[in-house]
Protein backbone atom coordinates (compact mmCIF):
# COMPACT_ATOMS: atom_id res chain seq x y z
CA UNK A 1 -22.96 -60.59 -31.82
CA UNK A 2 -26.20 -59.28 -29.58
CA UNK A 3 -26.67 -55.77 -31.16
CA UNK A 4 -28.93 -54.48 -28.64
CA UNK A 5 -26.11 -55.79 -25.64
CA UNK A 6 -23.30 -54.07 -27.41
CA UNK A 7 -25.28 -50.87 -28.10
CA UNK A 8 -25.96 -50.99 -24.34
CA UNK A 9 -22.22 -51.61 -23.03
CA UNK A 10 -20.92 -48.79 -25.30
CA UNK A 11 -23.86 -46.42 -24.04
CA UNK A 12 -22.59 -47.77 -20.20
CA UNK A 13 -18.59 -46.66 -21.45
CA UNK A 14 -20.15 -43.24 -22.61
CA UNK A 15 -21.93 -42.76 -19.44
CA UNK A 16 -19.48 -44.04 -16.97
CA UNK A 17 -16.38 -41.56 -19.07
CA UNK A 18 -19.21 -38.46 -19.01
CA UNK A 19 -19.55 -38.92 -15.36
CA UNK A 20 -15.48 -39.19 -14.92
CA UNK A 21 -15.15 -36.06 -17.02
CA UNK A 22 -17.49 -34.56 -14.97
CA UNK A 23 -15.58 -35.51 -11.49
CA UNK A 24 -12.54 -34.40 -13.12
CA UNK A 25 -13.57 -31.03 -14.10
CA UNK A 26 -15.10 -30.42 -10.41
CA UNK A 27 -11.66 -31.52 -9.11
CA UNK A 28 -10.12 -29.24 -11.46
CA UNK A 29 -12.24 -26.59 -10.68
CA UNK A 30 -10.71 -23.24 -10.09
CA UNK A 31 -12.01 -22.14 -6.13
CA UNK A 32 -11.40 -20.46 -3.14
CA UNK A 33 -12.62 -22.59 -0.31
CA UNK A 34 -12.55 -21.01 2.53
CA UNK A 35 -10.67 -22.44 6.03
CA UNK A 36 -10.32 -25.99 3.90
CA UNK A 37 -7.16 -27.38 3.25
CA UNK A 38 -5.31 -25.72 0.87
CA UNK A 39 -2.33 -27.07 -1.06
CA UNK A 40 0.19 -25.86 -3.81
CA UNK A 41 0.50 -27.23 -7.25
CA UNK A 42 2.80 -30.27 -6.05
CA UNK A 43 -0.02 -31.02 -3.53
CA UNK A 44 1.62 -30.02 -0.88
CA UNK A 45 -0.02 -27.83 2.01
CA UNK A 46 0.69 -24.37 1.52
CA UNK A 47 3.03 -23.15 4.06
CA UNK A 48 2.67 -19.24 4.39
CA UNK A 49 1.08 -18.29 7.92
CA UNK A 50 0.34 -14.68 8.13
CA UNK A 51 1.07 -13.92 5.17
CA UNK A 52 1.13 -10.70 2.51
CA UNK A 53 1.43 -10.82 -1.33
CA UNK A 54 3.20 -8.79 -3.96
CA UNK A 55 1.98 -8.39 -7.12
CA UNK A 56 4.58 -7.79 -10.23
CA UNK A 57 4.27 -8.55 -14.09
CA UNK A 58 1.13 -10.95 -13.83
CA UNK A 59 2.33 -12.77 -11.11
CA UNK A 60 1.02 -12.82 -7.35
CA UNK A 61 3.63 -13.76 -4.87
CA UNK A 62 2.46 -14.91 -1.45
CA UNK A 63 4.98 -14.36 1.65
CA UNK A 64 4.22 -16.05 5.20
CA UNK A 65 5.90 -17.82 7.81
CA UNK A 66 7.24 -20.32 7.42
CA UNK A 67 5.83 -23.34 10.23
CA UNK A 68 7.90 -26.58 10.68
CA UNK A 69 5.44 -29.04 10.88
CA UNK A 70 5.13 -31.14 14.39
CA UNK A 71 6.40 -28.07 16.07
CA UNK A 72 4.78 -26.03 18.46
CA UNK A 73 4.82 -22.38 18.55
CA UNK A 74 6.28 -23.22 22.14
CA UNK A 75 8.97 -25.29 20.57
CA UNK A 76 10.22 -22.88 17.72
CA UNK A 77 7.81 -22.83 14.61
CA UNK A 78 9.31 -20.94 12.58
CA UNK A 79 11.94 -22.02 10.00
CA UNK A 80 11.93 -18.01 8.26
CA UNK A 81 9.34 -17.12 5.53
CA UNK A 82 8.13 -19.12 2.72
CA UNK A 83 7.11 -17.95 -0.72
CA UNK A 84 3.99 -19.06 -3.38
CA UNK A 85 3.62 -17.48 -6.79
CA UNK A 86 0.33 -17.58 -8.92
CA UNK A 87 -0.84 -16.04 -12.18
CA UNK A 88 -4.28 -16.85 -11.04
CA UNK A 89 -4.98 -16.82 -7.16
CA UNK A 90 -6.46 -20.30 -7.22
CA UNK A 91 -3.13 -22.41 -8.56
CA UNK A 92 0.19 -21.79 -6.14
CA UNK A 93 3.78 -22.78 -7.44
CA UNK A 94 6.07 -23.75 -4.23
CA UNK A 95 8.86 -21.02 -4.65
CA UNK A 96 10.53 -22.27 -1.33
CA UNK A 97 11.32 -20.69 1.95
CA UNK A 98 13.43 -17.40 0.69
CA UNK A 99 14.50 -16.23 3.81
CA UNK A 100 15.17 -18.87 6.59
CA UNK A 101 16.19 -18.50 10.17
CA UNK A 102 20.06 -19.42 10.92
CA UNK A 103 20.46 -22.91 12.06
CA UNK A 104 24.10 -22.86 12.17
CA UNK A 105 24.83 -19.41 14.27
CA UNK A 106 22.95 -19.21 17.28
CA UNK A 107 24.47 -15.45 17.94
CA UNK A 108 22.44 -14.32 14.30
CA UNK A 109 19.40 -11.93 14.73
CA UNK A 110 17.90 -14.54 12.92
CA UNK A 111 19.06 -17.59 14.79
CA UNK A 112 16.52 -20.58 15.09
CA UNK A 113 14.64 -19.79 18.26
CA UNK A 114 13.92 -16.08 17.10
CA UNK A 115 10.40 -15.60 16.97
CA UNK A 116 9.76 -14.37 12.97
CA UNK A 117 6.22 -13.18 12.05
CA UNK A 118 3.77 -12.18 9.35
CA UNK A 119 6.52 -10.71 6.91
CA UNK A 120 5.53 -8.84 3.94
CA UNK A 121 7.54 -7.58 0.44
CA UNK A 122 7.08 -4.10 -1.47
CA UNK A 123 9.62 -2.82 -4.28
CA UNK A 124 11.93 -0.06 -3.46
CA UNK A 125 12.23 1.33 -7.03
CA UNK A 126 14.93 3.87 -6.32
CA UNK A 127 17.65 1.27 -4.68
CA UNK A 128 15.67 -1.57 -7.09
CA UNK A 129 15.73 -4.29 -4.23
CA UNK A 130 12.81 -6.53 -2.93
CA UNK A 131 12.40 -5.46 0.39
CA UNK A 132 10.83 -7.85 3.26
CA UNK A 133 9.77 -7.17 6.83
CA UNK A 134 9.12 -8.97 9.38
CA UNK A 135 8.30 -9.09 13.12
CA UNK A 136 11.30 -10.15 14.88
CA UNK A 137 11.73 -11.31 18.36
CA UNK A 138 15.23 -12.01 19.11
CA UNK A 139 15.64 -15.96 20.97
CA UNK A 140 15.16 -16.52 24.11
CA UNK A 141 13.27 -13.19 24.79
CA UNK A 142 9.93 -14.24 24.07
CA UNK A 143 7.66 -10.65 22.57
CA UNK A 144 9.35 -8.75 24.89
CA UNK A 145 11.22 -6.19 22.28
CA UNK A 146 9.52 -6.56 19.16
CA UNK A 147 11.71 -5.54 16.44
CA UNK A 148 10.93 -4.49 12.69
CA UNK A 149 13.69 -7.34 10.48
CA UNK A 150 14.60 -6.38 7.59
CA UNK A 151 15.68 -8.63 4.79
CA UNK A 152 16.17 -7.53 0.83
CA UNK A 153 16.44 -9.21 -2.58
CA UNK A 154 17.44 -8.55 -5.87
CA UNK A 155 14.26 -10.91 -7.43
CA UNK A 156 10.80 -11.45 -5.67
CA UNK A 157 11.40 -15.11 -5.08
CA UNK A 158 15.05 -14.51 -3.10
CA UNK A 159 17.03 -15.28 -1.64
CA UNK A 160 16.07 -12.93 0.57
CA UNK A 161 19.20 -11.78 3.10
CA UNK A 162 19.00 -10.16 6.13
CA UNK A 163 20.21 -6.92 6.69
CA UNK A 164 19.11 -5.46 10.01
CA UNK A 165 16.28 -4.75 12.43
CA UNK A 166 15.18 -1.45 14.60
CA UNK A 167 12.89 -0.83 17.07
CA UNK A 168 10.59 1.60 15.54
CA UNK A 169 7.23 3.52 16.91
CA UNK A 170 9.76 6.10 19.17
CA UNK A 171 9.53 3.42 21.90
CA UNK A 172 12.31 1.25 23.61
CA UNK A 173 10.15 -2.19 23.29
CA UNK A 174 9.36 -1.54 19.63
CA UNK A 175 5.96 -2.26 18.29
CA UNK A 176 4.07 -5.73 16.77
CA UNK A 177 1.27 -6.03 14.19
CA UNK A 178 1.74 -3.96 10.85
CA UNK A 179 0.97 -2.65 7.83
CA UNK A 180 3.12 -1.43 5.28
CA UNK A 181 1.49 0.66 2.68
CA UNK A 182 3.02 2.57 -0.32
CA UNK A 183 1.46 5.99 -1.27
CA UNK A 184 1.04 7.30 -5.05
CA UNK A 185 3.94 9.57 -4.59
CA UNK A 186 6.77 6.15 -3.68
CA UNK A 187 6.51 6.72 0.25
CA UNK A 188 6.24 3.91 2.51
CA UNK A 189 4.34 4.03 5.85
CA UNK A 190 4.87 2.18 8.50
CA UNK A 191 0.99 1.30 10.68
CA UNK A 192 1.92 -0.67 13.91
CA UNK A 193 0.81 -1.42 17.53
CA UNK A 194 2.99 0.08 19.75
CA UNK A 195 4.67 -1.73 22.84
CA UNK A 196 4.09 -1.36 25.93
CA UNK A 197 1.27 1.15 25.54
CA UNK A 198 -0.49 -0.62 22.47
CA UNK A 199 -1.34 2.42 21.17
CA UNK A 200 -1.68 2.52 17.40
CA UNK A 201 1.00 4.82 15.31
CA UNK A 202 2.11 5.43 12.03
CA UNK A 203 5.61 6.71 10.84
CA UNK A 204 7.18 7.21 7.12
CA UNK A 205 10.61 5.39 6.45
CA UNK A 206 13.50 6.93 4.85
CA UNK A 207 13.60 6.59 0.79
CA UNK A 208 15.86 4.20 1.12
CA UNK A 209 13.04 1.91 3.14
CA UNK A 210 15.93 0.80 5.89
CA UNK A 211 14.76 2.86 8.75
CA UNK A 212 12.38 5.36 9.72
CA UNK A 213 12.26 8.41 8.86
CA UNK A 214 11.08 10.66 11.67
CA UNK A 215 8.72 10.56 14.48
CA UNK A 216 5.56 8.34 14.52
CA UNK A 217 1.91 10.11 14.98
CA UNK A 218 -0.26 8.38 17.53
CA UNK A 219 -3.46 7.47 15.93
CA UNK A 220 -5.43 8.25 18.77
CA UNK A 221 -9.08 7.69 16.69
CA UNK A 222 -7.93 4.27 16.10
CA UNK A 223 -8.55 2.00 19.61
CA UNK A 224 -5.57 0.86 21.73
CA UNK A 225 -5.26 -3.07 21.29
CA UNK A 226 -6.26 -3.12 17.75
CA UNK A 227 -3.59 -5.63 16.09
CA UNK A 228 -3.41 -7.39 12.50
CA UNK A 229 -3.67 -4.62 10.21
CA UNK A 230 -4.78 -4.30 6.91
CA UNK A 231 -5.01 -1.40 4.40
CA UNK A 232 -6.22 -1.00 0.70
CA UNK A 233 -7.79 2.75 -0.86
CA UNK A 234 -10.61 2.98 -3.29
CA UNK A 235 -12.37 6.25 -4.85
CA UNK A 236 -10.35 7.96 -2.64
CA UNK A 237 -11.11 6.49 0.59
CA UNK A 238 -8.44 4.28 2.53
CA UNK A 239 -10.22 1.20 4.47
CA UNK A 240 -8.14 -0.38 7.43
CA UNK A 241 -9.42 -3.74 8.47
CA UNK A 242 -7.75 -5.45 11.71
CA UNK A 243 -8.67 -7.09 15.51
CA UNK A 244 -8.80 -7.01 19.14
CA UNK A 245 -5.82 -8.05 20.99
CA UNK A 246 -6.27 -11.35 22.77
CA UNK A 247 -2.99 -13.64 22.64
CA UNK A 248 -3.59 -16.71 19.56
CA UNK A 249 -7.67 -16.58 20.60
CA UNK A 250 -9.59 -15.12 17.86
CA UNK A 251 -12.08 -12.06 18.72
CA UNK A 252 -14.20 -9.28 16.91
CA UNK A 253 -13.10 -7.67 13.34
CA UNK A 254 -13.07 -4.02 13.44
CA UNK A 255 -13.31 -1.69 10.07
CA UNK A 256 -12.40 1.75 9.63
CA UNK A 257 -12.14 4.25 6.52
CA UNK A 258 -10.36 7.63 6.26
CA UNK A 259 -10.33 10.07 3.26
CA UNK A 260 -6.53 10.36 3.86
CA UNK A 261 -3.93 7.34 4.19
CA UNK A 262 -2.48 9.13 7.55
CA UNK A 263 -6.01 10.05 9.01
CA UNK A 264 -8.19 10.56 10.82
CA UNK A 265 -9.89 7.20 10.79
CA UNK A 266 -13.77 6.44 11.39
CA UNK A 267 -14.62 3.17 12.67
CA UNK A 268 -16.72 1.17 11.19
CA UNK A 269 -17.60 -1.94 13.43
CA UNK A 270 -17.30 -5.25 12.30
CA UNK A 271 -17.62 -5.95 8.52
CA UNK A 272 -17.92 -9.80 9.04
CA UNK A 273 -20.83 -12.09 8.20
CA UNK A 274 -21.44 -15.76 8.88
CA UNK A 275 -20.01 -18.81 9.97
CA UNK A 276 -17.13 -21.14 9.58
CA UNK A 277 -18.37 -24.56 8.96
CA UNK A 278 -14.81 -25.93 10.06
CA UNK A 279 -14.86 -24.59 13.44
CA UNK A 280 -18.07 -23.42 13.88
CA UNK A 281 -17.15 -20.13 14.54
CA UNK A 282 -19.08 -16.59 13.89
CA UNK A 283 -18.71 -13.38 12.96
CA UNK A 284 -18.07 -12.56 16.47
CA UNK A 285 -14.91 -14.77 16.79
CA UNK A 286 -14.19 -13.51 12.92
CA UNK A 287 -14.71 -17.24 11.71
CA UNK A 288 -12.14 -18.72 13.95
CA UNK A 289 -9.35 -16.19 11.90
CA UNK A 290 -7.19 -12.92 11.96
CA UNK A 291 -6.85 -10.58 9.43
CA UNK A 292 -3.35 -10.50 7.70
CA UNK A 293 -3.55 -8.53 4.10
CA UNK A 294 -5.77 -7.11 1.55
CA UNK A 295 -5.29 -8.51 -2.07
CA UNK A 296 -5.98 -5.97 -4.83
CA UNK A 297 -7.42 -8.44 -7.78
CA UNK A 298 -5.71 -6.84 -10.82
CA UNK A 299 -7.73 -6.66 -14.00
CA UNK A 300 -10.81 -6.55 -12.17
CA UNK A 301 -12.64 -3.11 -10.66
CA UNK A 302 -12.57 -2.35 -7.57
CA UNK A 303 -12.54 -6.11 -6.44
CA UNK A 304 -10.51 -7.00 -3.09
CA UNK A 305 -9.79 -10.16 -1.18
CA UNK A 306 -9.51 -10.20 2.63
CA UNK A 307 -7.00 -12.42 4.08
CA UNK A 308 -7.12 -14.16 7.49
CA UNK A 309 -5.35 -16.85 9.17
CA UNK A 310 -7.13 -19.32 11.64
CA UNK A 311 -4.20 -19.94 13.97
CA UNK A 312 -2.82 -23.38 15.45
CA UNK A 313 -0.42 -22.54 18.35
CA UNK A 314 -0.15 -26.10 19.59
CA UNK A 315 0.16 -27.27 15.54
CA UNK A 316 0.84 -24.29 13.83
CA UNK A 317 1.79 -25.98 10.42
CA UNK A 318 -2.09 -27.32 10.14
CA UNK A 319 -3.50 -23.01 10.72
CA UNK A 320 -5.85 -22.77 7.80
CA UNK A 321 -6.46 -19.99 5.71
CA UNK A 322 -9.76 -17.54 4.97
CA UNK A 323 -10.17 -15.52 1.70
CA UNK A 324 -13.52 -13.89 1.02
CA UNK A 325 -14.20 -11.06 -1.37
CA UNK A 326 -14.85 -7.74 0.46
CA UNK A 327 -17.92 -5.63 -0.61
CA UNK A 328 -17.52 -1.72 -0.74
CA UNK A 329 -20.56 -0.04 -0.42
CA UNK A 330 -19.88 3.80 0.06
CA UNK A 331 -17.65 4.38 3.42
CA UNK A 332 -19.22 0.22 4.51
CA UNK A 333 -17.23 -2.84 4.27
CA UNK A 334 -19.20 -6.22 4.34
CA UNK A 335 -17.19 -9.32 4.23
CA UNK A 336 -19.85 -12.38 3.97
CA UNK A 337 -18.74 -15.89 4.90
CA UNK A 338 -18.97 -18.29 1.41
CA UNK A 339 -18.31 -21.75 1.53
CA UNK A 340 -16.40 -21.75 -1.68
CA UNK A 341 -16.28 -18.81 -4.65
CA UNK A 342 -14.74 -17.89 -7.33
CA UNK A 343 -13.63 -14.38 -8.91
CA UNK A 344 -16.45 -14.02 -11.05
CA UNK A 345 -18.01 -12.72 -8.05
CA UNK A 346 -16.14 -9.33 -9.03
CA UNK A 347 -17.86 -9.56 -12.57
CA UNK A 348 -15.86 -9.07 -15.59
């Protein structure tokens, strides 16, 4: 046997099973790619439009609508909300749509044809349920009234059952975007766009989390119009992140910060930077996306993940999703486009 011609086919094998490896541990790679296709651990595109996340006992859970896919939002969407858990927010285990719109009763609240939107979970820990809320349009009324739903669980993955919507923000057409956020002392807030006025408000819901609790407060430092918020605190300041109001077209971010949760507000202009090589969109049209939640990275300081959704009305199922790292600079946000990164951006 040639020697030198085996000593050169293994040295081929070597190279050719380095350069696999290599492939393999790119394709394995743990990374947030930003407005690429995302899909779940069964490789399945994640499903969670406008979403929110809860965070319990080392394990994210991601809520969002749930889109059927080759529907239009014209031709019903929505199938209810769909759930995602992670120990990691790279890797996503499908946990299922846990609360889904009736297909069988067309007189539910929740009937198929309702229009069901951007839901998000907190923990009541006096009553101990899972709580989910949701914007609710009953069928057939298009965003005419836009109710608060309200759905609760006795586990963060469901089933979720509905129990009941209200109006909310003192006004007879109810209110749309929101924010729920839970103070230090247990109290949830309600932060909302009211209808028809689009004024922004605020109101606190009962202990119970059902209903509110009193009166809303107008925000009047906050502009009218300004939809999809977001919320997070740090060193004592509370940062709001959210949009213009222009139908399913995307527009400017806006940024504010507040040394109390409830206010007053000081805006901040827009904290985005770059462009979207998917859609070729700017900071001014805030890459193509809307903002939908603020992820607190736990384990890491003071390291926060904005969330926005580049929406798909004719083909909502294929929206894509935009998570970049937000940097806190004193009362500035800056949220820089990044083709792909990972949490070591956050350092240890």
């Amino acid at each position: 046997m040639n020697y030198l011609k085996v000593k050169s086919t293994i040295c081929a094998i070597l190279l050719l099973c380095g350069t696999a490896s290599q492939a393999q541990q790119k394709k394995n790679k743990n990374v947030i790619a930003p407005g690429a296709e995302w899909k779940d651990t069964n490789k399945n595109r994640i499903n969670a439009h406008g979403g929110g996340m809860l965070y319990e006992n080392g394990v994210y859970y991601w809520y969002g609508e749930h889109k059927i896919p080759g529907r239009s939002e014209a031709d019903k969407a929505g199938g209810g909300a769909h759930c995602y858990s992670s120990t990691d927010l790279y890797n996503w285990k499908d946990e299922g749509v846990v609360l889904s719109v009736d297909y069988d009763n067309p007189d539910s609240e929740v009937a198929f044809g309702c229009i069901l939107e951007r839901p998000k979970v907190v923990y009541n820990e006096s009553t101990r349920k899972y709580m989910m809320y949701f914007k609710l349009y009953p069928k057939g009324m298009g965003y005419k009234y836009g109710y608060l739903g309200v759905a609760t669980a006795d586990s963060p993955t469901g089933p979720f059952t509905y129990s009941h919507k209200f109006l909310g923000a003192d006004s007879d057409e109810g209110s749309g975007d929101f924010a729920l956020v839970k103070d230090a002392d247990g109290s949830l807030y309600h932060f909302t766009v009211r209808k028809p006025d689009k004024a922004f408000v605020v109101g606190k819901l009962n202990k119970e989390y059902t209903y509110p609790e009193g009166k809303y407060k107008v925000m009047t430092e906050i502009p009218a119009h300004t939809e999809a918020p977001a919320i997070f605190a740090k060193d004592g300041r509370y940062f709001m992140l959210g949009s213009g109001s222009t139908g399913w077209d995307p527009n400017t971010a806006r940024a504010f910060v507040a040394t109390s949760l409830l206010g007053p507000y000081k805006e901040l202009g827009n904290p985005t930077k770059g462009v979207n090589p998917h859609n070729g969109m700017n900071e001014e049209k805030t890459f193509g996306g809307q903002s939908s939640y603020i992820i607190k990275v736990e384990g890491k300081k003071d390291a926060f993940i904005a969330m926005f959704d580049v929406w798909a009305p004719e083909h909502p199922f294929d929206g894509r999703y935009v998570w970049l790292p937000i940097e806190v600079e004193s009362d500035t946000l800056k949220i820089n486009w990044r083709d792909e990164w990972d949490l070591s951006v956050f350092g240890k």
